[in-house]
N, C-alpha and C. Protein backbone atom coordinates (compact mmCIF):
# COMPACT_ATOMS: atom_id res chain seq x y z
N UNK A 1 128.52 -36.44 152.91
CA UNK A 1 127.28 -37.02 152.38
C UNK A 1 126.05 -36.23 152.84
N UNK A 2 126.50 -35.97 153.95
CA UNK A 2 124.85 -34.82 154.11
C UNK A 2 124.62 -33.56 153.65
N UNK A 3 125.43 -33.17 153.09
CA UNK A 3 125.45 -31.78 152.41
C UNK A 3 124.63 -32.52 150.89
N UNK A 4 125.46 -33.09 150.32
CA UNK A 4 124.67 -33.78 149.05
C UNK A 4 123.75 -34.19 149.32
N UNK A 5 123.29 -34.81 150.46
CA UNK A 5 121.89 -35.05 150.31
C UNK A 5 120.61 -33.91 150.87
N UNK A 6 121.45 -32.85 151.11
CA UNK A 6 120.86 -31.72 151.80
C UNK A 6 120.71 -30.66 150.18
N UNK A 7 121.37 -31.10 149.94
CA UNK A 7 121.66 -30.32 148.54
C UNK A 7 120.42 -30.57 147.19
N UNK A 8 120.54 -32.47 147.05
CA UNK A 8 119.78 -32.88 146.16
C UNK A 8 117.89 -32.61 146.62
N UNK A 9 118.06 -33.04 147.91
CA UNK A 9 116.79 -32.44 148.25
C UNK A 9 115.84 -31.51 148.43
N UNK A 10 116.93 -30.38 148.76
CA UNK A 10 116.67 -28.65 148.40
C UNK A 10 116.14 -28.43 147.14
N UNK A 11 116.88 -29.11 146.07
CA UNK A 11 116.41 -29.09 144.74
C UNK A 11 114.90 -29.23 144.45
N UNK A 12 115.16 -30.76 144.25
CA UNK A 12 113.97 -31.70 144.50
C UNK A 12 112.61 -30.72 144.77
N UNK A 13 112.76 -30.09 146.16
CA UNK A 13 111.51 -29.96 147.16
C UNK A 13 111.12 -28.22 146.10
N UNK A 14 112.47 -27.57 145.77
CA UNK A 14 112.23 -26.02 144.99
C UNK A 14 111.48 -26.87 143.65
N UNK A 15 111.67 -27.54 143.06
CA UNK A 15 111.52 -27.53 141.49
C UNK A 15 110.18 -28.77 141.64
N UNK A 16 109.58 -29.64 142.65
CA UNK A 16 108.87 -30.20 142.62
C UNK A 16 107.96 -30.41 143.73
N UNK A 17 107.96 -29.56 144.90
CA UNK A 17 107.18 -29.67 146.46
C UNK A 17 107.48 -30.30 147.38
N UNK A 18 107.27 -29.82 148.43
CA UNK A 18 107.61 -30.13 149.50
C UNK A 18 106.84 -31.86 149.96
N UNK A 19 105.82 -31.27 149.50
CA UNK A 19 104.56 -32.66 149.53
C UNK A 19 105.09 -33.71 148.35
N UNK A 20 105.12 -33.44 147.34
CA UNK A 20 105.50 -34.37 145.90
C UNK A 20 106.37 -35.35 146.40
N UNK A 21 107.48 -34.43 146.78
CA UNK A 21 108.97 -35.77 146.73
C UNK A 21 109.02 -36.51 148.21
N UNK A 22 109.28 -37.65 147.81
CA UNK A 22 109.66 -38.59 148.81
C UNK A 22 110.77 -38.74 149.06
N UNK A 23 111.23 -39.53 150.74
CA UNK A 23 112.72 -40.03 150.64
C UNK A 23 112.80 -41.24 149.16
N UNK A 24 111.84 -41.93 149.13
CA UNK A 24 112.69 -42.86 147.89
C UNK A 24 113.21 -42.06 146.41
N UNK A 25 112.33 -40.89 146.10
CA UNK A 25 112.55 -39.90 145.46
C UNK A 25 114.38 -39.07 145.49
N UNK A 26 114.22 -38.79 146.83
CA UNK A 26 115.63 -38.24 146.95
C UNK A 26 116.84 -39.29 146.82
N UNK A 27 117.12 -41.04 147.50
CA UNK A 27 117.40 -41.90 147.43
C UNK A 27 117.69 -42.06 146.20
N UNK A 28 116.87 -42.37 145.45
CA UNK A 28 117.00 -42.72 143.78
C UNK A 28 117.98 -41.33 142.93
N UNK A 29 117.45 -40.46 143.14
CA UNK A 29 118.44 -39.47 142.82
C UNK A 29 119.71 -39.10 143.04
N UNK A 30 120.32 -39.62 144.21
CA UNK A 30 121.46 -40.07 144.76
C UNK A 30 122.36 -41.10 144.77
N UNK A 31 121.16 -42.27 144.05
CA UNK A 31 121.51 -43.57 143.84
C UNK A 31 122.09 -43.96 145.01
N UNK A 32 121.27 -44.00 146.28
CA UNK A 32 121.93 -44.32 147.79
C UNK A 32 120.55 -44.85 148.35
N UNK A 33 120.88 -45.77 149.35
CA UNK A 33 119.40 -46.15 149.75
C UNK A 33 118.88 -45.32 150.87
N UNK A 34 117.42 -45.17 151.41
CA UNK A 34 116.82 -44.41 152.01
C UNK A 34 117.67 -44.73 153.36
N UNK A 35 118.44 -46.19 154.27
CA UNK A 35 118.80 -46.29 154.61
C UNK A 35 119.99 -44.96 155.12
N UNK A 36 120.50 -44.62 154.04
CA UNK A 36 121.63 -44.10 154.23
C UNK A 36 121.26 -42.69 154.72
N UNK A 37 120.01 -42.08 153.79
CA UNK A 37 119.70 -40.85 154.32
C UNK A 37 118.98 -40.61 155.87
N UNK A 38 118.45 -41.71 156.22
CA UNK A 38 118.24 -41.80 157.65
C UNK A 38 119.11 -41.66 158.46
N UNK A 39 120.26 -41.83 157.99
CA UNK A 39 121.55 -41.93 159.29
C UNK A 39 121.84 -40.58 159.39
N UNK A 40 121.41 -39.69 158.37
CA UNK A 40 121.87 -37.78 158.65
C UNK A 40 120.52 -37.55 158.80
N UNK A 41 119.52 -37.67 158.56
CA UNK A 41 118.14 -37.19 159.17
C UNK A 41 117.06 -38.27 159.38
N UNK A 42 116.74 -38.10 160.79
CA UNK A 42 115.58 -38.92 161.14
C UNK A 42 114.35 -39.26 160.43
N UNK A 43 114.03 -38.42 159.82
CA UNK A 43 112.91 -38.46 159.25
C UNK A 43 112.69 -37.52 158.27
N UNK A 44 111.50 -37.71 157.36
CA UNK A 44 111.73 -36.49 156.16
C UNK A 44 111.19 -35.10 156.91
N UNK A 45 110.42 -34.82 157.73
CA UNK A 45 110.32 -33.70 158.46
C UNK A 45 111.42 -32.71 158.51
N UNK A 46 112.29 -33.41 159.24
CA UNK A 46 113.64 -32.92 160.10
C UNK A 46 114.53 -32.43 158.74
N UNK A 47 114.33 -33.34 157.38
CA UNK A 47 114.97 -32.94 156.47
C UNK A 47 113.97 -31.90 155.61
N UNK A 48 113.24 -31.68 155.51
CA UNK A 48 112.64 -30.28 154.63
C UNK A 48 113.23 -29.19 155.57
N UNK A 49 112.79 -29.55 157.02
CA UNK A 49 113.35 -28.44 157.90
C UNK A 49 114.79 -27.76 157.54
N UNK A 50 115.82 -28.69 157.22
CA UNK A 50 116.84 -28.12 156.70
C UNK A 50 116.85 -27.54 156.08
N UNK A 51 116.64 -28.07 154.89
CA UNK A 51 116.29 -27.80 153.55
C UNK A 51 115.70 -26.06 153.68
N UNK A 52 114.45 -26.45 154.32
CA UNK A 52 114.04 -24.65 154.30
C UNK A 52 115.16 -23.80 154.83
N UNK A 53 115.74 -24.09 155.81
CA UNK A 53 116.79 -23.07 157.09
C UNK A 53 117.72 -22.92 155.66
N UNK A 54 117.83 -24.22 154.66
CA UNK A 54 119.47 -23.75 154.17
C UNK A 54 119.08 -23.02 153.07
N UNK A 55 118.05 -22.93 152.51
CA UNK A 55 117.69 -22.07 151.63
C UNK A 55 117.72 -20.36 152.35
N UNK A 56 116.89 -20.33 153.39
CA UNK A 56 116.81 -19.51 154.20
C UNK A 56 118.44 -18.44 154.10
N UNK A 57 118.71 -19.44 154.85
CA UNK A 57 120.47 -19.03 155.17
C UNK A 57 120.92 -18.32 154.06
N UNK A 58 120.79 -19.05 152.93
CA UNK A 58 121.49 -18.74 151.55
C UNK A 58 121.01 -17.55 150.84
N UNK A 59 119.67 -17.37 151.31
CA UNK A 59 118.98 -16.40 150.55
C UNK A 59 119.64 -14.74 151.27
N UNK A 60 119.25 -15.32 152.48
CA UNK A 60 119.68 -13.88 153.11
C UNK A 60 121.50 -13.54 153.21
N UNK A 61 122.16 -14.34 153.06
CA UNK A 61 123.68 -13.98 152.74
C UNK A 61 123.53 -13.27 151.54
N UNK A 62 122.87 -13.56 150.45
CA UNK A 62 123.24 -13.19 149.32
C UNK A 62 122.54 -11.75 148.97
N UNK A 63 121.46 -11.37 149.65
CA UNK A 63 120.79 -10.00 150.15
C UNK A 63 121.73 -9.52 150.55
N UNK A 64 122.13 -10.03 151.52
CA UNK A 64 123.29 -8.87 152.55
C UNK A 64 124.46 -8.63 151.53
N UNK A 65 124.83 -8.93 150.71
CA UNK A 65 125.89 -9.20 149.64
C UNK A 65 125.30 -7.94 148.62
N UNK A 66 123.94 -8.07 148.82
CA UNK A 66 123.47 -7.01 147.46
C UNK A 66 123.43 -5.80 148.39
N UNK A 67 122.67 -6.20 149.13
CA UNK A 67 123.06 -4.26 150.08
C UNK A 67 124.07 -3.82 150.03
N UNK A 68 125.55 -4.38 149.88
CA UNK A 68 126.74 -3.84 150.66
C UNK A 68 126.77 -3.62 149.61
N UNK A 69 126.60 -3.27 148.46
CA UNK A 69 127.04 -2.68 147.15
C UNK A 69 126.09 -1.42 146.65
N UNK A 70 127.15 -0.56 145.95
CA UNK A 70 126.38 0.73 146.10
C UNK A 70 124.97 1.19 145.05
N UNK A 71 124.25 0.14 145.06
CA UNK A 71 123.56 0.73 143.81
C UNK A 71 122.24 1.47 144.35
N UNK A 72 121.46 2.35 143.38
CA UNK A 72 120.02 2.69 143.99
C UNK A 72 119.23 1.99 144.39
N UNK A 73 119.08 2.53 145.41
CA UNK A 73 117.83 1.89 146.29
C UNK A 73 116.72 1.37 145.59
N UNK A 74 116.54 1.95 144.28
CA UNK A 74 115.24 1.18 143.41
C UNK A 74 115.97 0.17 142.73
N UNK A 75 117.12 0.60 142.27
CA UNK A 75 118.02 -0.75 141.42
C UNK A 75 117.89 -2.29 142.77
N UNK A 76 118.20 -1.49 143.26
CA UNK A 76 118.64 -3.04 144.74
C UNK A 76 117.66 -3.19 144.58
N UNK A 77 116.30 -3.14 144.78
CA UNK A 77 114.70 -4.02 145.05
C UNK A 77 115.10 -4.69 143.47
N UNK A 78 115.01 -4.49 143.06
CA UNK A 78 115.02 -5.47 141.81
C UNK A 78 115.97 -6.26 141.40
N UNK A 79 117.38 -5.97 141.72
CA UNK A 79 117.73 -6.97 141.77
C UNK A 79 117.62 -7.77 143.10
N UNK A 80 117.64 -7.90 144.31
CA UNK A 80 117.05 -8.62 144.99
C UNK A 80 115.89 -9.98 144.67
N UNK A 81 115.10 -8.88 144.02
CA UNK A 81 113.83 -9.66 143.34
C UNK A 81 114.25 -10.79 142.38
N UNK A 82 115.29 -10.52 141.19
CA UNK A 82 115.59 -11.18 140.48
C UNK A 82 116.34 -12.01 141.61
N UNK A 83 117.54 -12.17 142.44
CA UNK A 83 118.09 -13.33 143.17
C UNK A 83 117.14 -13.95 143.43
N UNK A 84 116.17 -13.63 144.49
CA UNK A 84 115.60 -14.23 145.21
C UNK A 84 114.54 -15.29 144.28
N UNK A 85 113.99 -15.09 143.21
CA UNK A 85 113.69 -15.42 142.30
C UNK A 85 114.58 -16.70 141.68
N UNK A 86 115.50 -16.33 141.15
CA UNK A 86 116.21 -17.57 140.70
C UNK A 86 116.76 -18.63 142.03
N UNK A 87 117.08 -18.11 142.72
CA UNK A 87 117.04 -19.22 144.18
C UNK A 87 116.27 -20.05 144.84
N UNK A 88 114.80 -19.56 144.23
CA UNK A 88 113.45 -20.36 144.44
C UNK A 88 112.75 -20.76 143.55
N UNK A 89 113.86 -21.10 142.49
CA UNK A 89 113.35 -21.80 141.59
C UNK A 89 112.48 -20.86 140.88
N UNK A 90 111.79 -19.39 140.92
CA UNK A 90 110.78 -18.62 140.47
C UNK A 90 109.51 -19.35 141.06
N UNK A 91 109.98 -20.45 141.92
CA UNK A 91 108.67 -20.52 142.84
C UNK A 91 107.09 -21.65 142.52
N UNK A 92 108.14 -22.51 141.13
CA UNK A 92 106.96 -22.64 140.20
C UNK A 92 106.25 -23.85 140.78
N UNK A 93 106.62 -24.32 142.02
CA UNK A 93 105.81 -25.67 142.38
C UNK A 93 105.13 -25.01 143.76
N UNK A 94 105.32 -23.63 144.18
CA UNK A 94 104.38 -23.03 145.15
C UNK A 94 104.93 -23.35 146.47
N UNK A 95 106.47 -23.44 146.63
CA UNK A 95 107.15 -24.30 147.69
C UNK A 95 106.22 -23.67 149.25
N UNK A 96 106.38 -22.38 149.01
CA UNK A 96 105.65 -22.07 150.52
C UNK A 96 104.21 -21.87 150.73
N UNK A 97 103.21 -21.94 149.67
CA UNK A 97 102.09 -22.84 149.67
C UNK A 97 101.71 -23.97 150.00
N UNK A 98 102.93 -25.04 149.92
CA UNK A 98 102.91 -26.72 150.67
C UNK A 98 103.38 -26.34 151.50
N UNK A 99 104.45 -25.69 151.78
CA UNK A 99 105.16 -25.55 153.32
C UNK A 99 103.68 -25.11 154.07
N UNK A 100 102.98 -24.13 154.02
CA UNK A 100 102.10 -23.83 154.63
C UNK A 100 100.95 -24.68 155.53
N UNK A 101 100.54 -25.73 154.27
CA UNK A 101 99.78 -26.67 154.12
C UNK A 101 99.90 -28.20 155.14
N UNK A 102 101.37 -28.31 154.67
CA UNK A 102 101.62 -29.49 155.32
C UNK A 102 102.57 -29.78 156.19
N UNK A 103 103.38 -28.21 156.21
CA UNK A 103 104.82 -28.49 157.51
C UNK A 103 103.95 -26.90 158.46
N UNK A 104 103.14 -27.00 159.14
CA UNK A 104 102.22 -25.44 159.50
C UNK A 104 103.27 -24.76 160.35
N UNK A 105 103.51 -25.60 161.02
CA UNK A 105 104.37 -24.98 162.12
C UNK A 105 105.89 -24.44 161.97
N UNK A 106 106.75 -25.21 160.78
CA UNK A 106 107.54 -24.70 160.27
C UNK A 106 107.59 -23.30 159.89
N UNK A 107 106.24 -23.47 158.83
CA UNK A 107 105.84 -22.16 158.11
C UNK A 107 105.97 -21.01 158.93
N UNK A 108 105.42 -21.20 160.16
CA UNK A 108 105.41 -19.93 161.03
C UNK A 108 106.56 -19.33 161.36
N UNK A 109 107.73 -20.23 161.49
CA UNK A 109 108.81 -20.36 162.19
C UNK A 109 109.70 -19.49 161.02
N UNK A 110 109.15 -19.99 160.04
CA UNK A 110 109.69 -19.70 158.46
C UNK A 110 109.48 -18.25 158.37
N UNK A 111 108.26 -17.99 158.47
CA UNK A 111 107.48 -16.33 158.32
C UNK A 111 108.27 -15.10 159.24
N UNK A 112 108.41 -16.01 160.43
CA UNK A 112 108.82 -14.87 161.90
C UNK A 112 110.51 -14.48 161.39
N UNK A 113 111.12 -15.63 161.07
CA UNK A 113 112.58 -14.87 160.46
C UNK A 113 112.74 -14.42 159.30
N UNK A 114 111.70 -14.22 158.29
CA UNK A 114 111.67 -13.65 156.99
C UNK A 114 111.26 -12.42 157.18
N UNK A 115 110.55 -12.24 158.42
CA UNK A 115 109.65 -10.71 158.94
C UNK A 115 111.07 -9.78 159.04
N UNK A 116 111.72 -10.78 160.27
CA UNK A 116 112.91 -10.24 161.08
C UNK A 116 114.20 -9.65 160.30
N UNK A 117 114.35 -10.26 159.15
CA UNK A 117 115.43 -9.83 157.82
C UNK A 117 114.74 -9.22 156.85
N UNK A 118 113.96 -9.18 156.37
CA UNK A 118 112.71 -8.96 155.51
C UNK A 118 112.75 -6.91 155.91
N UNK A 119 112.27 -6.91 157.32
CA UNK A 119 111.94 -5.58 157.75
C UNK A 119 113.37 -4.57 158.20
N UNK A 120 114.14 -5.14 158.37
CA UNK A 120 115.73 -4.62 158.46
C UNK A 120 116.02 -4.23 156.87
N UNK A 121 115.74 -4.91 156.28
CA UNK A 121 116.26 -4.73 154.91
C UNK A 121 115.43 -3.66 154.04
N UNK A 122 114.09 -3.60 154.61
CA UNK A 122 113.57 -2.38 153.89
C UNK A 122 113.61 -1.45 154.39
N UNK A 123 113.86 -1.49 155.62
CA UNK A 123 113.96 0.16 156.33
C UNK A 123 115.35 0.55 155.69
N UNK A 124 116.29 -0.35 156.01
CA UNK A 124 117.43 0.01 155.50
C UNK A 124 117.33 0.81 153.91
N UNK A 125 116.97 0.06 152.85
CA UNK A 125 116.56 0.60 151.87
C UNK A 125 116.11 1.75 151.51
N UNK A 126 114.84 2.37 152.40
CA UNK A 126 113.96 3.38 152.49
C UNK A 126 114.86 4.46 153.11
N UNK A 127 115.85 4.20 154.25
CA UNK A 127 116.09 5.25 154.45
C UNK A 127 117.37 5.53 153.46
N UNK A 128 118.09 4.84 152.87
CA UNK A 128 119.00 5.07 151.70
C UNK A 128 118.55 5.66 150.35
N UNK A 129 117.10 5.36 150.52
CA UNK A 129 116.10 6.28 149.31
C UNK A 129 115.99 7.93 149.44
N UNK A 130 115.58 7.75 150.49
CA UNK A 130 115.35 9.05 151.32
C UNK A 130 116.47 9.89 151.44
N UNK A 131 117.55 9.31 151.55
CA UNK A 131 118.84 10.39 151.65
C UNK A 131 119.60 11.14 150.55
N UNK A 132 118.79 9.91 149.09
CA UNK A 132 119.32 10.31 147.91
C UNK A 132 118.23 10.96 147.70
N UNK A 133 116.96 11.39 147.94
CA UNK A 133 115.91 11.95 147.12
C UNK A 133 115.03 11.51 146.05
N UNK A 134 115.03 10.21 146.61
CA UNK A 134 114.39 9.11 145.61
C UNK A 134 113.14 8.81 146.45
N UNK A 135 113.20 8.59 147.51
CA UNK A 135 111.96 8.37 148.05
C UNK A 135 111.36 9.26 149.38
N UNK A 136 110.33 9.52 149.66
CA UNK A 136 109.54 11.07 150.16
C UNK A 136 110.38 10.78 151.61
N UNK A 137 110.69 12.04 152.30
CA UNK A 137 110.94 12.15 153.81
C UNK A 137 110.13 11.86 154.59
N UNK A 138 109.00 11.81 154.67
CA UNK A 138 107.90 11.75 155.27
C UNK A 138 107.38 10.21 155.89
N UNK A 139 108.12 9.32 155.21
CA UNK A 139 107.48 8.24 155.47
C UNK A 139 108.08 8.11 156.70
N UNK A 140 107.17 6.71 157.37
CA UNK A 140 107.13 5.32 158.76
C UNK A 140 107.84 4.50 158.15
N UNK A 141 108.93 4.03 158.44
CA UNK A 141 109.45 3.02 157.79
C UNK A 141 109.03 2.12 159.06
N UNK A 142 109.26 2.05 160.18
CA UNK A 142 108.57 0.57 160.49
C UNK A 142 106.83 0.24 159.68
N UNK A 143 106.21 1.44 159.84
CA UNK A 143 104.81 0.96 159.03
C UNK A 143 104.91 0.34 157.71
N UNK A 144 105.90 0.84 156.76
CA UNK A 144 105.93 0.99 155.44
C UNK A 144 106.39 -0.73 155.51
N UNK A 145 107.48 -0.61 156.22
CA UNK A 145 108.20 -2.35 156.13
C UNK A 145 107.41 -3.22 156.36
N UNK A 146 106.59 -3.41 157.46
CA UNK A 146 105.39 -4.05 157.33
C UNK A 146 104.66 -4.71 156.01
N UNK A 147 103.83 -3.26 155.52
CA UNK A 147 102.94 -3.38 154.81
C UNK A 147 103.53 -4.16 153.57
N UNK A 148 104.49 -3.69 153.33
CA UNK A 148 105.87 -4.28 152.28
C UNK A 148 105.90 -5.76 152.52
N UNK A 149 106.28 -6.34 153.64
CA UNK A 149 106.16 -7.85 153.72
C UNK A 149 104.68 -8.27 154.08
N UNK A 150 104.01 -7.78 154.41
CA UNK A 150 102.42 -8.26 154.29
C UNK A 150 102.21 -8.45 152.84
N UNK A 151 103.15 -7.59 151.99
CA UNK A 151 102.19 -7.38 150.39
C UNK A 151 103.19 -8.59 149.43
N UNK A 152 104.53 -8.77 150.33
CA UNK A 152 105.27 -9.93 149.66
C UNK A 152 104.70 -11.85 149.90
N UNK A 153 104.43 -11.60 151.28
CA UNK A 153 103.59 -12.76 151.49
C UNK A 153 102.19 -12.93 150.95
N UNK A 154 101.89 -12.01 150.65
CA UNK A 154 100.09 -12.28 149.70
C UNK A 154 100.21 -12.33 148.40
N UNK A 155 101.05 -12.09 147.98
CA UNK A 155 100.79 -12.45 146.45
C UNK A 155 101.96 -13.60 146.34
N UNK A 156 102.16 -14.62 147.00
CA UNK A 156 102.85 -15.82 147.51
C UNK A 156 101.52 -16.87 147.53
N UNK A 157 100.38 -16.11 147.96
CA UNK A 157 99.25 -17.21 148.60
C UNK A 157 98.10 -17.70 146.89
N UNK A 158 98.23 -18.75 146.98
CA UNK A 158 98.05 -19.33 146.18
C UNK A 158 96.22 -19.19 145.72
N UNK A 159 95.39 -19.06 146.87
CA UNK A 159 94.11 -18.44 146.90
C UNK A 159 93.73 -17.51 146.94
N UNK A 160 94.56 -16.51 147.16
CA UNK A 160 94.45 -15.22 146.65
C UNK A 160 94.74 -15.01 145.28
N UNK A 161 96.41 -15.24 144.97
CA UNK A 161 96.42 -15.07 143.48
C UNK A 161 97.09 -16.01 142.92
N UNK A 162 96.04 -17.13 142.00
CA UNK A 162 96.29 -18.46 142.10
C UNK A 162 97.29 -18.27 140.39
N UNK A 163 97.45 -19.19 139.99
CA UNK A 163 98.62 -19.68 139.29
C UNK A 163 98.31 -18.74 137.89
N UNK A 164 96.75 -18.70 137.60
CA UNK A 164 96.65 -18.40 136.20
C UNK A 164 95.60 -16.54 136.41
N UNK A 165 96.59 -16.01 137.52
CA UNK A 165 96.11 -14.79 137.65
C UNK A 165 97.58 -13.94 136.50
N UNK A 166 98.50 -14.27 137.23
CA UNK A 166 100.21 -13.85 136.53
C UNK A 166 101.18 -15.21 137.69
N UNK A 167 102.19 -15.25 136.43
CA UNK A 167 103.34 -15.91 137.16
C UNK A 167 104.12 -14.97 138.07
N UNK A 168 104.57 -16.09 138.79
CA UNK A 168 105.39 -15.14 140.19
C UNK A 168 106.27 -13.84 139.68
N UNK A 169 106.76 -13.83 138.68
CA UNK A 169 107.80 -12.72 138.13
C UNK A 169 106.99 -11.75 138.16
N UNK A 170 105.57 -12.04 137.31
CA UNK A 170 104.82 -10.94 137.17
C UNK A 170 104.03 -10.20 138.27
N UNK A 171 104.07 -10.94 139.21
CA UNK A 171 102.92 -10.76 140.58
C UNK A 171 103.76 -9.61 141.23
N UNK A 172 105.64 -10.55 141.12
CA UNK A 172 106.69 -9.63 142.20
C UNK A 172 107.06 -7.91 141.43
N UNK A 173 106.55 -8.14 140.28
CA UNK A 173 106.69 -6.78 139.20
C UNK A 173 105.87 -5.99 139.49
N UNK A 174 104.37 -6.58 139.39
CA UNK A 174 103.75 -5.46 139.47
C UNK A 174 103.71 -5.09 141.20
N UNK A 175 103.85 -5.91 142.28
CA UNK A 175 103.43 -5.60 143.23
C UNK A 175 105.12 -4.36 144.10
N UNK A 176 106.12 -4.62 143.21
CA UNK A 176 107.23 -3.32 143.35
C UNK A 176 107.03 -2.34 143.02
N UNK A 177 106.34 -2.46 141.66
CA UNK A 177 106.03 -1.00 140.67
C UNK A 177 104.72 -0.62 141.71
N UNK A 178 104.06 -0.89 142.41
CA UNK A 178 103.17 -0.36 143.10
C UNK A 178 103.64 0.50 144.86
N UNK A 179 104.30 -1.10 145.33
CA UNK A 179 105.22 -0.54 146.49
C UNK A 179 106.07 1.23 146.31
N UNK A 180 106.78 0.87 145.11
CA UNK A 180 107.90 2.07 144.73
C UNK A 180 106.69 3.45 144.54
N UNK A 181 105.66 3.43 143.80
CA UNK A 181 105.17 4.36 143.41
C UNK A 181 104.39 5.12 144.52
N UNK A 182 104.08 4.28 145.62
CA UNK A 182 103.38 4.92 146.64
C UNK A 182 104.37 5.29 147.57
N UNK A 183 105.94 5.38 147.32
CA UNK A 183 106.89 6.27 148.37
C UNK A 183 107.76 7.09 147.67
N UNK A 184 107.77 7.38 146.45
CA UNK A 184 108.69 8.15 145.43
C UNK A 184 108.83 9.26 145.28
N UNK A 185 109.62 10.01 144.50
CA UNK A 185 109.20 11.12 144.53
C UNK A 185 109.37 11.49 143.16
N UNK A 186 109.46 12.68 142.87
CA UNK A 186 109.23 12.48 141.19
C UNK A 186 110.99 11.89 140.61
N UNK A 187 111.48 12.39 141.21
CA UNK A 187 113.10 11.85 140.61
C UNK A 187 113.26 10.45 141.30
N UNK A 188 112.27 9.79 141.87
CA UNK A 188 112.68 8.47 142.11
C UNK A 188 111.47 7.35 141.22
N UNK A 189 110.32 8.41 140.67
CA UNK A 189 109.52 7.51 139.53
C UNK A 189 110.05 7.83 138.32
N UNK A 190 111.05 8.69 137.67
CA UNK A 190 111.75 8.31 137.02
C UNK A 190 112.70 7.38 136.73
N UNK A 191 113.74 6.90 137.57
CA UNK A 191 114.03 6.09 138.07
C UNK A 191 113.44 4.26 137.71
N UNK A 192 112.05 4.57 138.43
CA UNK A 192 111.21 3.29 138.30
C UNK A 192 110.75 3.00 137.13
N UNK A 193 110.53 4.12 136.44
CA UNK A 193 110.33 3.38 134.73
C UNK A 193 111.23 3.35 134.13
N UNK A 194 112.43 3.98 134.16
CA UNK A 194 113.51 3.33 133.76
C UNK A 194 114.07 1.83 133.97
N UNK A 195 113.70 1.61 134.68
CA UNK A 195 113.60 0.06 135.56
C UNK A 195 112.76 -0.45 135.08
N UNK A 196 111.42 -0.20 134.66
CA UNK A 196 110.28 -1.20 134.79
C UNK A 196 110.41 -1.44 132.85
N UNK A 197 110.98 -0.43 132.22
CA UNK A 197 111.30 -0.16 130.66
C UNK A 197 112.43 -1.65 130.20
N UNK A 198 113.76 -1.62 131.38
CA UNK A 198 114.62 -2.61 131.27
C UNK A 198 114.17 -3.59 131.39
N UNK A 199 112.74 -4.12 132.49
CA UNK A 199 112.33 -5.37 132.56
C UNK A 199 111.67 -5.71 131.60
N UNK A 200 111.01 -4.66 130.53
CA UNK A 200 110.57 -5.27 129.79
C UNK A 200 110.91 -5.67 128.57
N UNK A 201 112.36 -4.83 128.69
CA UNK A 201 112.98 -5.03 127.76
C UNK A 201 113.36 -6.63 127.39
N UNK A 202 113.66 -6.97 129.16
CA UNK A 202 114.82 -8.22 129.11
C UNK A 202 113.44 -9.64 128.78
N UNK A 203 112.42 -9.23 129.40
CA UNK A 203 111.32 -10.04 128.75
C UNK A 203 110.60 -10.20 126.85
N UNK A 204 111.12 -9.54 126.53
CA UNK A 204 110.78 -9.26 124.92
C UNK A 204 111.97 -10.12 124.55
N UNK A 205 113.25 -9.97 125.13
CA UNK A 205 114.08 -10.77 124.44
C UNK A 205 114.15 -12.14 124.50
């Protein structure tokens, strides 16, 4: 029972906020009384907390799943993008905009292990670019990884680039096609419009 209710709520909180849904919300959806969900979590706190870790959890297994497979280093950012994307719902109720807002301290907690997998995963990347000749020798990959998750968390922030600037697909598009272009090399911006040609392809359809 706590997986299902760890489950229905994950939902819930991706497709409608962290703030929006209530335990009677999750309860009713379960057709179980709030009673019952108290006996696996104390309080709704303790349960978003999950909720975030198991998303968390899930997200980054399924990264590590896309690395171990051999594709280009520009192919992997995008599909990445696309998982991570459909796993968060595409993000459309601003989940880590309320997380921010109203669980603060989570958020942080949230940020420091997204840094910690987040920056492993692009160095990793960069230097798999680099070996094929896709992306310049020259670079800092601790600098570069950084700036990379500084530039993934800001166009996340809702006051910076609020809802009716571009939708999240479009924010995470253009802000790759920018990432990629400032470490490429010419056989790896070929590459990227070949990529950026398919996305638009798959959007026309």
């Amino acid at each position: 029972m706590r997986e299902k209710i760890l489950h229905t709520a994950t939902d819930l909180f991706l497709n409608l906020g962290f703030k929006s849904v209530t335990m009677d919300d999750i309860a009713e959806k379960l057709a179980i009384s709030k009673k019952t969900i108290y006996t696996y979590f104390k309080n709704k706190t303790e349960l978003v907390k999950a909720s975030v870790y198991y998303v968390f959890e899930s997200i980054s297994n399924g990264i590590d799943q896309i690395c171990s497979l051999d594709n280009n280093p520009i192919e992997e950012i995008f599909i990445i993008k696309e998982f991570v994307l459909e796993n968060l719902k595409n993000e459309k109720s601003s989940p880590l905009f309320q997380l921010k807002k109203y669980y603060p301290k989570l958020h942080q907690e949230l940020i420091k292990k997204q840094f910690e997998i987040m920056q492993s995963c692009v160095e990793q990347n960069i230097s798999k670019g680099i070996e094929s000749g896709i992306f310049r020798k020259e670079l800092d990959l601790d600098f570069i990884s950084r700036i990379y998750f500084s530039g993934i968390t800001a166009i996340k922030d809702n006051d910076m680039f609020p809802n009716n600037h571009k939708n999240m697909k479009g924010l995470m598009d253009a802000f790759l096609d920018y990432h990629i272009r400032a470490i490429a090399t010419e056989k790896g911006l070929k590459i990227l419009i070949n990529q950026m040609n398919k996305n638009n392809q798959k959007i026309k359809k």
